[in-house]
N, C-alpha and C. Protein backbone atom coordinates (compact mmCIF):
# COMPACT_ATOMS: atom_id res chain seq x y z
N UNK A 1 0.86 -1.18 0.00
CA UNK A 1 0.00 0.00 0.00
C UNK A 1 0.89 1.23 0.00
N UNK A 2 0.48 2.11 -1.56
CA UNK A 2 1.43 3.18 -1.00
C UNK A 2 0.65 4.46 -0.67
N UNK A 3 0.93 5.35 -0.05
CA UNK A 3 0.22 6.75 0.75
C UNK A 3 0.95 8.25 -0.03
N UNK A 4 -0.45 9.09 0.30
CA UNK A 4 -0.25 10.28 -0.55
C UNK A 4 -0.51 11.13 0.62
N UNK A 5 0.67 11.79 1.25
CA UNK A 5 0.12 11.80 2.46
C UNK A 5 -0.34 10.99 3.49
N UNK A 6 -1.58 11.71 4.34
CA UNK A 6 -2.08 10.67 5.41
C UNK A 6 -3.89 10.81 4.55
N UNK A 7 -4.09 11.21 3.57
CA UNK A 7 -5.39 11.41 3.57
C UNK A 7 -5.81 10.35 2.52
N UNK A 8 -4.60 10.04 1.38
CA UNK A 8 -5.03 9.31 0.35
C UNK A 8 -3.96 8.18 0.24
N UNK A 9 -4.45 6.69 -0.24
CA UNK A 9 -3.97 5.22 -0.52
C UNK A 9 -3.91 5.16 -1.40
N UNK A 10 -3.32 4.28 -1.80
CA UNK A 10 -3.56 3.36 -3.29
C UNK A 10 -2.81 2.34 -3.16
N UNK A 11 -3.16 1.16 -4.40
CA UNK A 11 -2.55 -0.14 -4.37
C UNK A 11 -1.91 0.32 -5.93
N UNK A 12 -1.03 -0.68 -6.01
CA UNK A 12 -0.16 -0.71 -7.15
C UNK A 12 -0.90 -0.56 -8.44
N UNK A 13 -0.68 0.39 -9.36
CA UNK A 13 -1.47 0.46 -10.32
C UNK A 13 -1.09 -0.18 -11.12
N UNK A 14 -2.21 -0.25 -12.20
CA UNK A 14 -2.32 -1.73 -13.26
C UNK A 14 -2.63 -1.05 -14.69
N UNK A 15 -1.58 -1.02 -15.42
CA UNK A 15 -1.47 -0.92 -16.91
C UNK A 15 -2.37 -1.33 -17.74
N UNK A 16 -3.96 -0.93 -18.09
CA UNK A 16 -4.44 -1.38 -19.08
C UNK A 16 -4.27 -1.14 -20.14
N UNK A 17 -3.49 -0.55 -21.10
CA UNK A 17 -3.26 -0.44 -22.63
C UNK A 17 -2.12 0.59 -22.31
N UNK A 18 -1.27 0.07 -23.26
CA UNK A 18 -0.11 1.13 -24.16
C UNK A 18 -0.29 0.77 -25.32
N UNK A 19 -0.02 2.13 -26.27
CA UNK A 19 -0.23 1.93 -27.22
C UNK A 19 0.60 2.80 -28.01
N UNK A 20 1.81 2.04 -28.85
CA UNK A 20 2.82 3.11 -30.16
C UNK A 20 3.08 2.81 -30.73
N UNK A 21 2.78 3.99 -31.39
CA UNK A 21 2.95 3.83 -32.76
C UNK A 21 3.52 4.78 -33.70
N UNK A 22 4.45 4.24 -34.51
CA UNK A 22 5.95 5.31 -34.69
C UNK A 22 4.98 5.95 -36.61
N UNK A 23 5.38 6.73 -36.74
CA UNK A 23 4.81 7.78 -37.99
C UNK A 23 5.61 7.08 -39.47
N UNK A 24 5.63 6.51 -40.08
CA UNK A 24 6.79 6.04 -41.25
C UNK A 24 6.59 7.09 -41.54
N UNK A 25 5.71 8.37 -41.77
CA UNK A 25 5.51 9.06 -42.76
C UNK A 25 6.16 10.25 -42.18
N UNK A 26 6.88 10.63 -40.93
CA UNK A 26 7.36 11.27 -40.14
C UNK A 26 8.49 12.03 -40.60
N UNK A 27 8.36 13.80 -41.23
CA UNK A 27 8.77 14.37 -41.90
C UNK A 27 10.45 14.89 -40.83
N UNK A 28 11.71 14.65 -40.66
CA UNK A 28 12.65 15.11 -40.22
C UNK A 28 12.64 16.03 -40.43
N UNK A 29 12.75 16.68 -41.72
CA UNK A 29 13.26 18.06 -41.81
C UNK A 29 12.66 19.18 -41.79
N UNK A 30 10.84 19.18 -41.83
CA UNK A 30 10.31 20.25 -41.02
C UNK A 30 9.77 19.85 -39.34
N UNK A 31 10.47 18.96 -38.44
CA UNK A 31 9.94 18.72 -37.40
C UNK A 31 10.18 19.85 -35.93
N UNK A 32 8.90 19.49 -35.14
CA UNK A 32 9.26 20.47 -34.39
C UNK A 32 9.29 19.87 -32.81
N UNK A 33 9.04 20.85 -31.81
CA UNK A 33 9.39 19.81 -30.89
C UNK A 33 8.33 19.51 -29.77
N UNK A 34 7.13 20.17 -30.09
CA UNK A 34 5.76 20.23 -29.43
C UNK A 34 5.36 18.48 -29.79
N UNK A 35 4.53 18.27 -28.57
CA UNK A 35 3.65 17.12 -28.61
C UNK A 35 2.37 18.01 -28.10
N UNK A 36 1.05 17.30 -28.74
CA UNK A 36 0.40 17.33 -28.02
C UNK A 36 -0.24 16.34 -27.12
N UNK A 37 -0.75 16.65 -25.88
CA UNK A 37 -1.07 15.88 -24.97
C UNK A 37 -2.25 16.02 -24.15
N UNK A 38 -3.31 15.24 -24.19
CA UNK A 38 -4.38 15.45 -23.99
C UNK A 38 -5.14 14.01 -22.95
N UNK A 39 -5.80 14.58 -21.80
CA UNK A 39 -6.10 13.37 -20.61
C UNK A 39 -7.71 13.17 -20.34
N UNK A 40 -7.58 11.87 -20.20
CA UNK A 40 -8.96 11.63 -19.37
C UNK A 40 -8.84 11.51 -18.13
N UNK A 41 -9.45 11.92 -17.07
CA UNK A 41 -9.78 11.21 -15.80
C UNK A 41 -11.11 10.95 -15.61
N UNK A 42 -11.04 9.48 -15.20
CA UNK A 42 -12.26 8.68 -14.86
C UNK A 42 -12.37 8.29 -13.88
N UNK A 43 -13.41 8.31 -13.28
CA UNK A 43 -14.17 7.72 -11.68
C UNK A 43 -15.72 7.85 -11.68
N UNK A 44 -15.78 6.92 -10.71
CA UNK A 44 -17.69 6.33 -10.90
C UNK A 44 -17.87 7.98 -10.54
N UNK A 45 -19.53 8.13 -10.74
CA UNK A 45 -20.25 9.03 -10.25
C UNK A 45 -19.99 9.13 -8.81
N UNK A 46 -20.49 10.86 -9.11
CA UNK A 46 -20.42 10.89 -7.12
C UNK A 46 -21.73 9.88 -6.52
N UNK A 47 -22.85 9.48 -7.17
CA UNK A 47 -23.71 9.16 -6.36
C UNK A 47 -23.09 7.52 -6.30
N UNK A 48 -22.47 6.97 -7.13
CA UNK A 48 -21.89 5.58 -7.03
C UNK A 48 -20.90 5.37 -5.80
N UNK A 49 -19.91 6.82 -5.21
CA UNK A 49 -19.20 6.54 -4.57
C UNK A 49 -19.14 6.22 -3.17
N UNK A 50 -18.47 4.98 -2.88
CA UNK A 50 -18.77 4.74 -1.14
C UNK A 50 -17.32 4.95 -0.45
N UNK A 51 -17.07 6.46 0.31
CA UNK A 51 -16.27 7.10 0.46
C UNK A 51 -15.37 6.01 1.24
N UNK A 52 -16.19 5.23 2.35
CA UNK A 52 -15.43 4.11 2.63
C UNK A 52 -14.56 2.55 2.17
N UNK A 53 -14.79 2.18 0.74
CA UNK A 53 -14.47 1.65 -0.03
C UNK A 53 -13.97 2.01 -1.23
N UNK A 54 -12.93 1.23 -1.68
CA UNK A 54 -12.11 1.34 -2.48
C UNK A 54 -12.32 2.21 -3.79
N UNK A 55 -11.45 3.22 -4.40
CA UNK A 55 -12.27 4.09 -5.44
C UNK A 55 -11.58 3.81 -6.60
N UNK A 56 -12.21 3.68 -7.70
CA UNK A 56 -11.25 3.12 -9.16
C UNK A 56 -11.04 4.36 -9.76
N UNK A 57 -9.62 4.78 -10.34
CA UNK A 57 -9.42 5.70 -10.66
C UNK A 57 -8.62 6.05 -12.13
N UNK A 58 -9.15 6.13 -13.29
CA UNK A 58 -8.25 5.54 -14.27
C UNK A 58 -8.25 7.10 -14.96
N UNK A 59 -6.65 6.98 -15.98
CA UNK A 59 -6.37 8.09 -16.13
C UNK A 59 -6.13 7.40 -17.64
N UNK A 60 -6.04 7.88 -18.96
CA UNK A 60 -5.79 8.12 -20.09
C UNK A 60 -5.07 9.35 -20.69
N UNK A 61 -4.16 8.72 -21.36
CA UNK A 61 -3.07 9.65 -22.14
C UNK A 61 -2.99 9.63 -23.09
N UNK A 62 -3.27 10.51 -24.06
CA UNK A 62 -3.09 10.50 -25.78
C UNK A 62 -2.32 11.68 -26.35
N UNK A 63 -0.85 11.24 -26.76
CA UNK A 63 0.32 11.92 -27.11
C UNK A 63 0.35 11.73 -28.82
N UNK A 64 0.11 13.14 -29.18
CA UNK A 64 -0.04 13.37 -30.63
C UNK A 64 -0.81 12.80 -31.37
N UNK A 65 -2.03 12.25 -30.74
CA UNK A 65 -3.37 11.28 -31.99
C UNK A 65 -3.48 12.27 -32.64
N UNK A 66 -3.92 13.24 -32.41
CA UNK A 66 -4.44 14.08 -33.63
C UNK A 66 -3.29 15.02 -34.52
N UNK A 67 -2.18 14.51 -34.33
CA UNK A 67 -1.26 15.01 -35.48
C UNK A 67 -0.33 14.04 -36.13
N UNK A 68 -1.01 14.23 -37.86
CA UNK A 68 -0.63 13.22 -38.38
C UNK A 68 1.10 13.46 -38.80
N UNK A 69 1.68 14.67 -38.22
CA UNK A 69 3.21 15.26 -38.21
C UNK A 69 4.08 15.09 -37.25
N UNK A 70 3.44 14.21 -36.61
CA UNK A 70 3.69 14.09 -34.94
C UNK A 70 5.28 12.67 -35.74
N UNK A 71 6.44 12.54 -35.12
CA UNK A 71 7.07 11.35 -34.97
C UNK A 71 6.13 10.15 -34.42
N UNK A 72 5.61 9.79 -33.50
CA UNK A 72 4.85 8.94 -32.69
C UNK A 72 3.64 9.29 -32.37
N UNK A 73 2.75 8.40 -31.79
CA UNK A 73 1.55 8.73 -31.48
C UNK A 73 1.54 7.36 -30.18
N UNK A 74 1.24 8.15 -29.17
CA UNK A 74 1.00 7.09 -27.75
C UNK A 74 -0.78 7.25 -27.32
N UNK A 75 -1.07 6.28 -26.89
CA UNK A 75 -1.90 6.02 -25.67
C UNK A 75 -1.89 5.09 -24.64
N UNK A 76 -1.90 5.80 -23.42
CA UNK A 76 -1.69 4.67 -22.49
C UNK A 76 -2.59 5.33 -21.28
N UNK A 77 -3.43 3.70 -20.78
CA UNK A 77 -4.52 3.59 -20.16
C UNK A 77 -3.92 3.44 -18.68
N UNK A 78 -4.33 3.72 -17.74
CA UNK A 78 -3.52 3.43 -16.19
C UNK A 78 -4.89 3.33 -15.27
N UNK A 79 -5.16 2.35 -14.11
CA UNK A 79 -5.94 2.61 -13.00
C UNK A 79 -5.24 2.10 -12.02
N UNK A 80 -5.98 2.61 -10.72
CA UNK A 80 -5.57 2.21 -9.56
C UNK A 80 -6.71 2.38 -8.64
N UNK A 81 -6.83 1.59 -7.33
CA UNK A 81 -8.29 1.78 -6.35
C UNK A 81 -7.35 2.27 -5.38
N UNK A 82 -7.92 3.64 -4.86
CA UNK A 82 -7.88 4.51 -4.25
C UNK A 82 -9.02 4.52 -2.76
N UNK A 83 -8.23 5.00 -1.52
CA UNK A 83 -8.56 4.89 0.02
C UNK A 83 -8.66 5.90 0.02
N UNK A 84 -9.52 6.89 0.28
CA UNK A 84 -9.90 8.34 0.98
C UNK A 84 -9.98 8.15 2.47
N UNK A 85 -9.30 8.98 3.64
CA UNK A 85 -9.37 9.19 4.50
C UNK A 85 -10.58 9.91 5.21
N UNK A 86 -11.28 9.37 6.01
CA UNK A 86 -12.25 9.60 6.55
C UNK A 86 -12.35 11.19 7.21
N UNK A 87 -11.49 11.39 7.21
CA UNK A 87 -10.61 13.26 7.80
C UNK A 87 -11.42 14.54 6.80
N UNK A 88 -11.49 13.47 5.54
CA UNK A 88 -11.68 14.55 4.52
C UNK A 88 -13.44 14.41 4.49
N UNK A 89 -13.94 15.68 3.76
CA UNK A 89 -15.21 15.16 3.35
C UNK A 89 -15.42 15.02 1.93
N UNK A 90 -16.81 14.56 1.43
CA UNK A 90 -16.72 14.16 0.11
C UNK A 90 -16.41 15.48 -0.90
N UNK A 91 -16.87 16.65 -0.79
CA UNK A 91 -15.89 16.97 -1.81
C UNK A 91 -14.44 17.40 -1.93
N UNK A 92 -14.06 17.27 -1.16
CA UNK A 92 -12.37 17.28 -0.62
C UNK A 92 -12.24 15.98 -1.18
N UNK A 93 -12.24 14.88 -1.14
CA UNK A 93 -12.09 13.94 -1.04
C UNK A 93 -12.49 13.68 -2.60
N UNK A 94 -13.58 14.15 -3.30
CA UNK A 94 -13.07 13.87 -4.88
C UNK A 94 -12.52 15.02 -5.73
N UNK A 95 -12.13 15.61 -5.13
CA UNK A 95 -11.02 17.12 -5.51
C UNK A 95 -9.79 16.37 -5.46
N UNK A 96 -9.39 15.23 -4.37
CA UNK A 96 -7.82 14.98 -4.47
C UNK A 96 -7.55 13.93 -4.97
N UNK A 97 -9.02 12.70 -5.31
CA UNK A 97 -8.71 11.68 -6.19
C UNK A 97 -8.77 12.33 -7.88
N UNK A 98 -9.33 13.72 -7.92
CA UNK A 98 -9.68 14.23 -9.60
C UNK A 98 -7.43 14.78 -9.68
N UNK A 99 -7.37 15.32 -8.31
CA UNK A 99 -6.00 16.03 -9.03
C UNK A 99 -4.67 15.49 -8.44
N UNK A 100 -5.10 15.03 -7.40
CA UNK A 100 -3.66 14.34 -7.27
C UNK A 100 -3.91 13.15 -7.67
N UNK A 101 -4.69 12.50 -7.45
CA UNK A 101 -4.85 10.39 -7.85
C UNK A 101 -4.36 10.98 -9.01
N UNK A 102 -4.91 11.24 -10.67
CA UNK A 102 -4.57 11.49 -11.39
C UNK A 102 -3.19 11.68 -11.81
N UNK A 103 -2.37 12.56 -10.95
CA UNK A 103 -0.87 13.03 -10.86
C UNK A 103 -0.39 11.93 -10.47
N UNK A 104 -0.35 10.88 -9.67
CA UNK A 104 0.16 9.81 -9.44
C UNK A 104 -0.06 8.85 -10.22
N UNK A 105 -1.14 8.82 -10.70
CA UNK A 105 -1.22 8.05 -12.26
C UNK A 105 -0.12 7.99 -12.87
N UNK A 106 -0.32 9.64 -13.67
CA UNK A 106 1.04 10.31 -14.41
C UNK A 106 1.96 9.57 -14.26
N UNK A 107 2.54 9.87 -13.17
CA UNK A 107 3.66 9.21 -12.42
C UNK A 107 4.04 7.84 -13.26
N UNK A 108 3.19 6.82 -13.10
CA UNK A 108 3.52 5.43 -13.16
C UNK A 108 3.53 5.59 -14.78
N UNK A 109 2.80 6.64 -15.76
CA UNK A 109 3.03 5.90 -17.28
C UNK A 109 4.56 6.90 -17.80
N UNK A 110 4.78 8.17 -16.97
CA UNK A 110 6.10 8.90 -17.36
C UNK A 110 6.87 7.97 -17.34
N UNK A 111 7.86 7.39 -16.89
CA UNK A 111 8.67 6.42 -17.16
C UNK A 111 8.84 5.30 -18.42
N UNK A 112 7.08 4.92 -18.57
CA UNK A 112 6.50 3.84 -19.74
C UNK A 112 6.98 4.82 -21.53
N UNK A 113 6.80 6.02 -21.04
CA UNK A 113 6.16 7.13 -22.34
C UNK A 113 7.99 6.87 -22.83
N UNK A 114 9.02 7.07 -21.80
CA UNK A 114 10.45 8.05 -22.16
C UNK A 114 10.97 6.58 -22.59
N UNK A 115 10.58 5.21 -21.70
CA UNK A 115 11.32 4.14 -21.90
C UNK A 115 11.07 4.03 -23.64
N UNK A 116 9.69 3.85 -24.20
CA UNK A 116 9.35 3.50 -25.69
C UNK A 116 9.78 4.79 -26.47
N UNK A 117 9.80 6.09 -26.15
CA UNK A 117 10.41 6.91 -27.36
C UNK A 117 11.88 6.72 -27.18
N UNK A 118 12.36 6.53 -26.47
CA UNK A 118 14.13 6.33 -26.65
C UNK A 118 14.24 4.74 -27.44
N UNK A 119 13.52 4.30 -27.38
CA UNK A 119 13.77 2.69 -27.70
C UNK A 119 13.16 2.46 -29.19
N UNK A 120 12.61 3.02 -29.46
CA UNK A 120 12.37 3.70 -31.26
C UNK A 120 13.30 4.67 -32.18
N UNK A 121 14.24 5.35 -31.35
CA UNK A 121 15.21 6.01 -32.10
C UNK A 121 15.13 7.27 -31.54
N UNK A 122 13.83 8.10 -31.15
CA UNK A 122 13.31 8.72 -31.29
C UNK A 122 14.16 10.00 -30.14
N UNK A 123 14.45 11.12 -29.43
CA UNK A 123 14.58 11.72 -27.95
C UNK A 123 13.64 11.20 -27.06
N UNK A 124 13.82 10.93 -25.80
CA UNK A 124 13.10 10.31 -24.93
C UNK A 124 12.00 11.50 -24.69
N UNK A 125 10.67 10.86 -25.03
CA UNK A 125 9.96 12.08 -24.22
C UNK A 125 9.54 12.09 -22.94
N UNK A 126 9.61 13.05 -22.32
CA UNK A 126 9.58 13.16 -20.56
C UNK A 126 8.06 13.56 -20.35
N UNK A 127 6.91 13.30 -19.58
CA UNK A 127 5.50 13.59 -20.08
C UNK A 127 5.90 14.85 -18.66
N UNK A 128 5.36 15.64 -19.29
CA UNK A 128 5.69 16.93 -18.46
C UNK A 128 4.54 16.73 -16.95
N UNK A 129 4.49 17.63 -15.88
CA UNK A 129 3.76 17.76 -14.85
C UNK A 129 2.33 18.09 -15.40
N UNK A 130 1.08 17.82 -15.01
CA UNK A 130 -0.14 18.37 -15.49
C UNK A 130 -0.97 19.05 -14.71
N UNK A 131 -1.61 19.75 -14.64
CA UNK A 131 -3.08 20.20 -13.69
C UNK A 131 -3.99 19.75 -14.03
N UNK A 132 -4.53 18.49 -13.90
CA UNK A 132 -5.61 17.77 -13.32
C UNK A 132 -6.92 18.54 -13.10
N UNK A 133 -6.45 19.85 -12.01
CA UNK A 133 -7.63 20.92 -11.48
C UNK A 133 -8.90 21.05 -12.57
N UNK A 134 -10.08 20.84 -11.94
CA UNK A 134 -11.00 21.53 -12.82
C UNK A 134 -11.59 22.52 -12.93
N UNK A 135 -10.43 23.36 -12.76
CA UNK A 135 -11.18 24.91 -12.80
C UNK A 135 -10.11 25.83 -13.76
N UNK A 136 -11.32 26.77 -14.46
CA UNK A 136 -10.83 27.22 -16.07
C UNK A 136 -10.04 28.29 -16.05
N UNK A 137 -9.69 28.98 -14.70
CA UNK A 137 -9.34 30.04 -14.16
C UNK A 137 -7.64 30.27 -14.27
């Protein structure tokens, strides 16, 4: 069991899909050095959630799908069941599984993302820090 803090748990997260796929058509000599990167976070409804039991928390990553100029194109699927501390209340408590669970997600596929672009030829890409937050401000 590892801890985020004293307020939030988790068990070892579990890799459901990677997915790469290298560009043949991948132009060198006008390339640039932007990816884009774009996330899901998923969790049951608030009315599904039982603050005292385990919370599933899955995060999705899609690195350059929508550019067909892109070197590579990734997706990779990640969950983990998540312990909320009874300290917190429920919306505290799905404020830090929406932005930190999420960030710890991150965590476990950054390593997955840099290991497969270095191992294609490619510069390792490092998946930068994200804000999770849902507010537009």
């Amino acid at each position: 069991m590892n801890a985020q803090g004293k307020y939030l748990q988790f068990e070892d997260p579990t890799v459901l899909k990677f997915d790469f796929e290298v560009n043949d058509d991948f132009d060198f000599e006008n390339a640039t050095d932007s990816s884009d990167i774009n996330t899901i976070v998923e969790m049951p409804n608030t009315t599904e959630i039982d603050f005292n039991d385990d919370i599933p928390v899955y995060l999705t990553v899609f690195l350059n799908n929508d550019d067909d100029n892109a070197p590579y194109q990734i997706t990779g699927r990640i969950m983990t069941l998540f312990q909320v501390s009874d300290q917190l209340s429920d919306d505290e408590a799905l404020q830090l599984l929406q932005n930190e669970g999420a960030s710890i997600l991150l965590s476990y596929l950054r390593p997955m993302v840099a290991m497969m672009t270095t191992a294609s030829g490619f510069p390792a890409m490092t998946l930068p820090m994200l804000d999770f937050s849902d507010n537009e401000d």
